[in-house]
C-alpha atoms as a PDB file:
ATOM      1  CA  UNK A   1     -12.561 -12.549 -24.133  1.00  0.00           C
ATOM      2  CA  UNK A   2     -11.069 -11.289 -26.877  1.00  0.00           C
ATOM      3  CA  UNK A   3      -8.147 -11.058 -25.672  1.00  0.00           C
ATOM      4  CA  UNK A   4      -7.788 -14.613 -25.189  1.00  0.00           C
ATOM      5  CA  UNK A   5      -8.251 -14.700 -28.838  1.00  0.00           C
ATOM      6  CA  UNK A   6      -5.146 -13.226 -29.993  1.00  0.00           C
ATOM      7  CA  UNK A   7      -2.983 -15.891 -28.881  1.00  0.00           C
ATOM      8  CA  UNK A   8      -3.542 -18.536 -31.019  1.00  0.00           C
ATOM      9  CA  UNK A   9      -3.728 -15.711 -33.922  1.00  0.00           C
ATOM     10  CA  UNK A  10      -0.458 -14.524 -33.003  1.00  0.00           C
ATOM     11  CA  UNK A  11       0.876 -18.420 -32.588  1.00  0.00           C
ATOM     12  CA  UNK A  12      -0.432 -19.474 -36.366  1.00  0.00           C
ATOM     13  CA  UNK A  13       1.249 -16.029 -37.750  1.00  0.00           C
ATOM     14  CA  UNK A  14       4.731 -16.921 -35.758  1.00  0.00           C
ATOM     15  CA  UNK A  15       4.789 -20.210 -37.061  1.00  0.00           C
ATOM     16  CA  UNK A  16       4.038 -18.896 -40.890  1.00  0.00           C
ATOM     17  CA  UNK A  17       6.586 -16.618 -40.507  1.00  0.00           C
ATOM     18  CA  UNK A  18       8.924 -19.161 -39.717  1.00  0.00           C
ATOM     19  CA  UNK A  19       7.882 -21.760 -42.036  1.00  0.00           C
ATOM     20  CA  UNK A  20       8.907 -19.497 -44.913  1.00  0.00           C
ATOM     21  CA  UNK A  21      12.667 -18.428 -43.310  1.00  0.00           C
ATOM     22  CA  UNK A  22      16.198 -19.110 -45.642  1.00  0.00           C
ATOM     23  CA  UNK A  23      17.778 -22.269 -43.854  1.00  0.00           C
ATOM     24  CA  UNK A  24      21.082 -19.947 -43.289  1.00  0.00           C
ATOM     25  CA  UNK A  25      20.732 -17.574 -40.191  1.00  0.00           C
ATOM     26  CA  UNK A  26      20.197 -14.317 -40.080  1.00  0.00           C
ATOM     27  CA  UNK A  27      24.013 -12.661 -38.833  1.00  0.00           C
ATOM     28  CA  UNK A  28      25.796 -15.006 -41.479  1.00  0.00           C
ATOM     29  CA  UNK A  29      23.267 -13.472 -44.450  1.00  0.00           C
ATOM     30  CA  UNK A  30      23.700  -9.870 -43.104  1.00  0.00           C
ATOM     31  CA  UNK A  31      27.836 -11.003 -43.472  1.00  0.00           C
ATOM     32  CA  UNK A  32      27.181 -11.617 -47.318  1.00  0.00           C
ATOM     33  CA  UNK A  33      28.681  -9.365 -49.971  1.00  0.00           C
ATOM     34  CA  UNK A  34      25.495  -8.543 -51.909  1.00  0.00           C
ATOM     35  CA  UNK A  35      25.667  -9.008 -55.058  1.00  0.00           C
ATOM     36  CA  UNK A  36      28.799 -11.175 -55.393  1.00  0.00           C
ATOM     37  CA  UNK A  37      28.428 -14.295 -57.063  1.00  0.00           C
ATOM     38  CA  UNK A  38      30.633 -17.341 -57.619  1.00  0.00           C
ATOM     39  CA  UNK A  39      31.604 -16.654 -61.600  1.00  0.00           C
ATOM     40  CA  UNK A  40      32.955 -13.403 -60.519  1.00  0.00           C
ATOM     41  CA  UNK A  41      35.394 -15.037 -57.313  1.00  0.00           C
ATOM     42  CA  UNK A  42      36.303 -17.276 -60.117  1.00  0.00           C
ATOM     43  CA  UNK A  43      37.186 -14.925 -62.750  1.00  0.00           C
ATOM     44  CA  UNK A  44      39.304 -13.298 -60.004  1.00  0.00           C
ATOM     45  CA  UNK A  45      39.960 -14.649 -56.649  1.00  0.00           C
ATOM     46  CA  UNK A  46      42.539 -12.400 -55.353  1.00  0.00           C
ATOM     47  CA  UNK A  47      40.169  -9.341 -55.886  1.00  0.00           C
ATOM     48  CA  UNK A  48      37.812 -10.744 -53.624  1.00  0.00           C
ATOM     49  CA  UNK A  49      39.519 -12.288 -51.143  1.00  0.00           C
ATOM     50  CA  UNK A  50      37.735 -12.047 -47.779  1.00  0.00           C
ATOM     51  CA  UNK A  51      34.243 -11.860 -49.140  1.00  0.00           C
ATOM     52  CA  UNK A  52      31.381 -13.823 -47.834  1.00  0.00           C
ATOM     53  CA  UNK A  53      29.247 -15.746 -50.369  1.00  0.00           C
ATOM     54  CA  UNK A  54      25.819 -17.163 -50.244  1.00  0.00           C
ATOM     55  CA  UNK A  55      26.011 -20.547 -52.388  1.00  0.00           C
ATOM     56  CA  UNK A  56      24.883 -23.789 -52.369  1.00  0.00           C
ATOM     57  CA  UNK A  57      25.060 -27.065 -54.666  1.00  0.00           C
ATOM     58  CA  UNK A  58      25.815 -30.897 -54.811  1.00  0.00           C
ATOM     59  CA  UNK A  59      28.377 -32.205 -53.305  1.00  0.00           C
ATOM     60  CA  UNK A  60      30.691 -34.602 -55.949  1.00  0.00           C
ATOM     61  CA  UNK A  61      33.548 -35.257 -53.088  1.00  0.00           C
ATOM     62  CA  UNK A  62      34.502 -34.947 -49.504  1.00  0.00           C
ATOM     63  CA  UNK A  63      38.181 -35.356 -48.482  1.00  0.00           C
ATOM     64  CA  UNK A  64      38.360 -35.376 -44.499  1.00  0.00           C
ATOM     65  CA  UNK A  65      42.271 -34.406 -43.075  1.00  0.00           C
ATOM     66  CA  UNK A  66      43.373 -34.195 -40.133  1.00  0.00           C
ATOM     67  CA  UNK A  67      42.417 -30.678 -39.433  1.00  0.00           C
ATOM     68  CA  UNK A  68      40.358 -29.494 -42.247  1.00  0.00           C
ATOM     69  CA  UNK A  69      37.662 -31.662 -44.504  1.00  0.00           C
ATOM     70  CA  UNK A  70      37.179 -30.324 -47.942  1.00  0.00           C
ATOM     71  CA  UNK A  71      34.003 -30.523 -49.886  1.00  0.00           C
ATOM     72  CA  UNK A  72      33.825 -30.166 -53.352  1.00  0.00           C
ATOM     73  CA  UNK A  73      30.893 -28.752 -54.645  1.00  0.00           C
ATOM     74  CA  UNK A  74      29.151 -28.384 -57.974  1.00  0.00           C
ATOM     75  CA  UNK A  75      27.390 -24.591 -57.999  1.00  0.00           C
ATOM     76  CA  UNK A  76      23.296 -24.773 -58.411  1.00  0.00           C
ATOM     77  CA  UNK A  77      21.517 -21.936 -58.075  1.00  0.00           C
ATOM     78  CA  UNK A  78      19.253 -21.053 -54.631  1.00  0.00           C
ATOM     79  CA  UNK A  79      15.898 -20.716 -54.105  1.00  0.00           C
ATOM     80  CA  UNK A  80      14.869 -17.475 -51.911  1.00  0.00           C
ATOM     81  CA  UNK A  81      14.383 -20.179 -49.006  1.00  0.00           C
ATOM     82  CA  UNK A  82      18.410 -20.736 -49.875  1.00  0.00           C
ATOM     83  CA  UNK A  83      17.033 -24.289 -51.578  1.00  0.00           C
ATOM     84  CA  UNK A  84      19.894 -25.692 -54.617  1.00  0.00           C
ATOM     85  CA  UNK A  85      17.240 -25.783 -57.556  1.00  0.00           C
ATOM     86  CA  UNK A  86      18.924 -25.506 -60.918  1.00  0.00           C
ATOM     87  CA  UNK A  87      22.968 -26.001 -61.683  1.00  0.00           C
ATOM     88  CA  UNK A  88      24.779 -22.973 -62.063  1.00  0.00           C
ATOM     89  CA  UNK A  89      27.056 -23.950 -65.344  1.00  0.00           C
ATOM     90  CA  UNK A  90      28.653 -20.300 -65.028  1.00  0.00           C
ATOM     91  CA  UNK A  91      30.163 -21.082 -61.849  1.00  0.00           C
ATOM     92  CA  UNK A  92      30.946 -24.972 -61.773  1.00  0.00           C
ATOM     93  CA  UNK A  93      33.086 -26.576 -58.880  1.00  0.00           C
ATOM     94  CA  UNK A  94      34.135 -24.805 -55.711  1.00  0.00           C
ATOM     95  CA  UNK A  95      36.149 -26.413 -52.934  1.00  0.00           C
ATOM     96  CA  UNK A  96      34.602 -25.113 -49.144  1.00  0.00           C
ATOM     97  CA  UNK A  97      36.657 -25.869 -46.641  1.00  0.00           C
ATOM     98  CA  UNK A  98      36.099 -26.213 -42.976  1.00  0.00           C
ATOM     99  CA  UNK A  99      38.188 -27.218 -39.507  1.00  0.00           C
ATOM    100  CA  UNK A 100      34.733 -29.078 -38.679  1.00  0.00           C
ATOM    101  CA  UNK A 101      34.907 -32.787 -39.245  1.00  0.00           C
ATOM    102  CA  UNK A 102      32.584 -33.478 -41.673  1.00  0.00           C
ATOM    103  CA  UNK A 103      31.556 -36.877 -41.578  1.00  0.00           C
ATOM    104  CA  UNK A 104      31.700 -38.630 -45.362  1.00  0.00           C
ATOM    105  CA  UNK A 105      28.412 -40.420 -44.037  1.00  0.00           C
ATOM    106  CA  UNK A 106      26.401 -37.672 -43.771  1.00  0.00           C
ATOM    107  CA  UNK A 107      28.242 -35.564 -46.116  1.00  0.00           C
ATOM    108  CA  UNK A 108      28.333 -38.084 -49.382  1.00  0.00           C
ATOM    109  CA  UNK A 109      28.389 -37.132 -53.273  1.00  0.00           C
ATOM    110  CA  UNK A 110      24.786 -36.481 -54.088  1.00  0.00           C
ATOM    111  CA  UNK A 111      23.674 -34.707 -51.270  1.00  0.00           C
ATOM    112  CA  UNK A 112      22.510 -31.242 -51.681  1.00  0.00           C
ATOM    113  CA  UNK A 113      24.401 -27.844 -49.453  1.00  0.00           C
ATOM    114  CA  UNK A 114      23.492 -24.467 -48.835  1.00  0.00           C
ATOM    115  CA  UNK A 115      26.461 -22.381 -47.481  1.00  0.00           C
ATOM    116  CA  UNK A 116      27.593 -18.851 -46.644  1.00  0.00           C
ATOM    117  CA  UNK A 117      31.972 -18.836 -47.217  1.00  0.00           C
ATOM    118  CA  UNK A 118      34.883 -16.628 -47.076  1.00  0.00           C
ATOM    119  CA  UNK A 119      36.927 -16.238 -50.219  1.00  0.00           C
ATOM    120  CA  UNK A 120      40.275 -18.156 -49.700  1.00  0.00           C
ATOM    121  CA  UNK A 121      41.902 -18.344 -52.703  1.00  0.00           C
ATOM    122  CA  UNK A 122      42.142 -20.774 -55.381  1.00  0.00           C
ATOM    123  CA  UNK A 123      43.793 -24.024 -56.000  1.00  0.00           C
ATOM    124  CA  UNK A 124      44.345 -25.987 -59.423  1.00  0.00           C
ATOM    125  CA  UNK A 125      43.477 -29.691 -58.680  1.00  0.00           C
ATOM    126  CA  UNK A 126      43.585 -32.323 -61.539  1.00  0.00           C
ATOM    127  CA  UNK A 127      40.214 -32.757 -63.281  1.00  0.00           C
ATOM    128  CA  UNK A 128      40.389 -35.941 -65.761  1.00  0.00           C
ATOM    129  CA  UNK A 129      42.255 -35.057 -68.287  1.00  0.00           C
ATOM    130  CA  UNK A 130      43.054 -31.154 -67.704  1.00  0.00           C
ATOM    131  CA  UNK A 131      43.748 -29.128 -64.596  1.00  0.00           C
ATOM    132  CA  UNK A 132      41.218 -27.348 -63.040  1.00  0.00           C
ATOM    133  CA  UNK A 133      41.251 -23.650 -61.034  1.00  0.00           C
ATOM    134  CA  UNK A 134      38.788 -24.427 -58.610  1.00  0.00           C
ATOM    135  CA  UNK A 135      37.696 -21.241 -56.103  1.00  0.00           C
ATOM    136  CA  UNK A 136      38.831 -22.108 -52.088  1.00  0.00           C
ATOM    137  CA  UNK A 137      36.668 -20.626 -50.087  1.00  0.00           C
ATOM    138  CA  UNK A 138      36.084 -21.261 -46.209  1.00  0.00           C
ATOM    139  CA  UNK A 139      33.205 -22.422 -44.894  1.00  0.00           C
ATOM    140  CA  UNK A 140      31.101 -19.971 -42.325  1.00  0.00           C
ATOM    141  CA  UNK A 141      27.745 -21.980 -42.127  1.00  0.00           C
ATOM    142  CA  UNK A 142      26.621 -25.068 -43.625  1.00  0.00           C
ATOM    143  CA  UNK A 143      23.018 -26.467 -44.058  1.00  0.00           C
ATOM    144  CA  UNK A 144      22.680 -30.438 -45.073  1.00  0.00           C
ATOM    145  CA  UNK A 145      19.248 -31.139 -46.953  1.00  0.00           C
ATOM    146  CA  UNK A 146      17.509 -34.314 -46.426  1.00  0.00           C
ATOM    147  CA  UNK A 147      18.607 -36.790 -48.509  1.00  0.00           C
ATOM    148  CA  UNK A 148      17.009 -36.738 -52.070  1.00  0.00           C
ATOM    149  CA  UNK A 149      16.691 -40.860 -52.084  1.00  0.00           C
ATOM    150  CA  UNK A 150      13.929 -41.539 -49.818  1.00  0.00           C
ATOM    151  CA  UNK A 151      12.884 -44.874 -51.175  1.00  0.00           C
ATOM    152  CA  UNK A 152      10.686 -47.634 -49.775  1.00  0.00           C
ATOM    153  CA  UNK A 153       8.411 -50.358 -51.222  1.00  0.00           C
ATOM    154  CA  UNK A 154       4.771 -50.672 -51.623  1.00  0.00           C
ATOM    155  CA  UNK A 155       1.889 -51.466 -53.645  1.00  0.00           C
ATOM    156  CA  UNK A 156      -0.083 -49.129 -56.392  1.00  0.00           C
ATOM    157  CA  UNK A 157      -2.692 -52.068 -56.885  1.00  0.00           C
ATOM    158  CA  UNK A 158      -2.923 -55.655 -56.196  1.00  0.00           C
ATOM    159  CA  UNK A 159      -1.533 -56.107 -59.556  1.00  0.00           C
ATOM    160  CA  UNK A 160       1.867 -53.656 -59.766  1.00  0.00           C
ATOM    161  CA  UNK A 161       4.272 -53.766 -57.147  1.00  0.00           C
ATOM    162  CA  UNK A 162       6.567 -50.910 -57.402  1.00  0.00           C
ATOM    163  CA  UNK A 163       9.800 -49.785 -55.295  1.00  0.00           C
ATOM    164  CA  UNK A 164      10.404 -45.899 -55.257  1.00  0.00           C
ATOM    165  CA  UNK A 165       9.451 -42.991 -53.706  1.00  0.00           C
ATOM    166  CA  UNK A 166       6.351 -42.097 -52.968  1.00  0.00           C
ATOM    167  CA  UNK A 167       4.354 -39.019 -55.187  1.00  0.00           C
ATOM    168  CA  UNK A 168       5.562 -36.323 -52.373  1.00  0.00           C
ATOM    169  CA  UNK A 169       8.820 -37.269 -52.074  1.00  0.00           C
ATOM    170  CA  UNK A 170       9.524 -36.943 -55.686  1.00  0.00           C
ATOM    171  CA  UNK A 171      11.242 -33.461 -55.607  1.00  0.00           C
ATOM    172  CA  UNK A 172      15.062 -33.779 -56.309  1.00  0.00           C
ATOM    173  CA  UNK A 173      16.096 -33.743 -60.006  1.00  0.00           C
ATOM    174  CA  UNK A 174      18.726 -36.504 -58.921  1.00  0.00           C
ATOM    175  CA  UNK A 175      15.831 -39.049 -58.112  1.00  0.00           C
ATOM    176  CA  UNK A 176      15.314 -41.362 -60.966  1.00  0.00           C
ATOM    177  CA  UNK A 177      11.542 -40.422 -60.348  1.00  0.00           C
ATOM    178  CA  UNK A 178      11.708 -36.574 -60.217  1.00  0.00           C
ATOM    179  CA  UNK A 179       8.256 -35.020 -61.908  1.00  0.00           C
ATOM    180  CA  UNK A 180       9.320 -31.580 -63.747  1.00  0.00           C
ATOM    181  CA  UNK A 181       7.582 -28.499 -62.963  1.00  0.00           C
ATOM    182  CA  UNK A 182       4.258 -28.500 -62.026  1.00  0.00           C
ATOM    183  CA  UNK A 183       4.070 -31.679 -60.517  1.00  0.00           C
ATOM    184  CA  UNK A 184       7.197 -31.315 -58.011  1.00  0.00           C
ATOM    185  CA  UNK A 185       6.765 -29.436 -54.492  1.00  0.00           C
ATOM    186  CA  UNK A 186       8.749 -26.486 -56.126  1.00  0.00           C
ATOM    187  CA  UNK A 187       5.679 -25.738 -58.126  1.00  0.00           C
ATOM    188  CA  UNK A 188       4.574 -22.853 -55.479  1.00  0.00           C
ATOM    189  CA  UNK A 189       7.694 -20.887 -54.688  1.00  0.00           C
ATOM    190  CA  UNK A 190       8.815 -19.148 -57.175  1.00  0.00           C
ATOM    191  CA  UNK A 191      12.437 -19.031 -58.656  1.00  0.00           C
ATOM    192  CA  UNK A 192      14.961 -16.216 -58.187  1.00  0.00           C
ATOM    193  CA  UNK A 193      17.006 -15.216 -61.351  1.00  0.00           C
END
């Protein structure tokens, strides 16, 4: 009889172990240069050209060509789940490139990227007023959160109608409704440095 029993223990223990995996497989994170961080491709792309990065951020543009579509990306820093959580102001913009088509529908300013890339280069793009040196790098995999707008209407009473998200889907900094710390999902998973 027992025996029986260990199934569903061994089902509920999969499944936790799962829930609390990085959103980037496991071969691309074993290709990462530990320890390499954007600031330091920037400082000096040439000297680590051919490394593989574990990034992520918002995207602020997507340029589709005919055979590559370039994101450009403002750096936030990960969660350990690989979750953007908190802008990286030491590392700024990145371009990631990829021969992929990447749709400007599903990838549009705003929306939030995790990433694992090889260091291309850099090229110096026009940035308002001043030129920019903005790491290339080459994109290995690519994860697309959910969209941080998840709006829809309903009522709090009889006597307030309201249009926004709902309480649980308050958890993106770029909603006009986010709840800081401790009253946003993020309250329970801890923050890497």
């Amino acid at each position: 009889m027992s025996h029986h029993r260990a199934h569903p223990v061994a089902a509920l223990l999969l499944l936790l172990l799962t829930a609390c995996s990085h959103v980037i497989g496991r071969p691309s994170l074993d290709a990462v240069t530990p320890d390499l961080v954007l600031a330091a491709v920037k400082a000096d792309p040439a000297a680590h050209a051919g490394q593989i990065l574990l990034l992520g951020g918002v995207i602020l543009d997507n340029a589709p060509g005919a055979n590559l579509s370039t994101l450009e990306i403002y750096s936030w820093r990960l969660d350990r789940y690989g979750e953007p959580v908190a802008v990286d102001e030491a590392a700024g913009r990145f371009l990631a490139t990829s021969e992929r088509f990447l749709d400007p529908a599903l990838y549009q300013p705003g929306r939030l990227v995790t990433l694992t890339a090889r260091v291309d280069g850099h090229e110096l793009r026009p940035l308002g007023e001043l030129t920019y040196d903005y790491p290339l790098l080459r994109i290995v995999e690519l994860y697309l959160w959910r969209n941080p707008y998840p709006y829809r209407s309903g009522y709090l009473s009889p006597w307030y109608y309201y249009y926004g998200p709902t309480w649980y889907q308050r958890d993106n900094p770029y909603d006009p409704a986010y709840m800081s710390y401790p009253y946003t999902p993020h309250w329970g998973r801890p923050l890497q440095p």
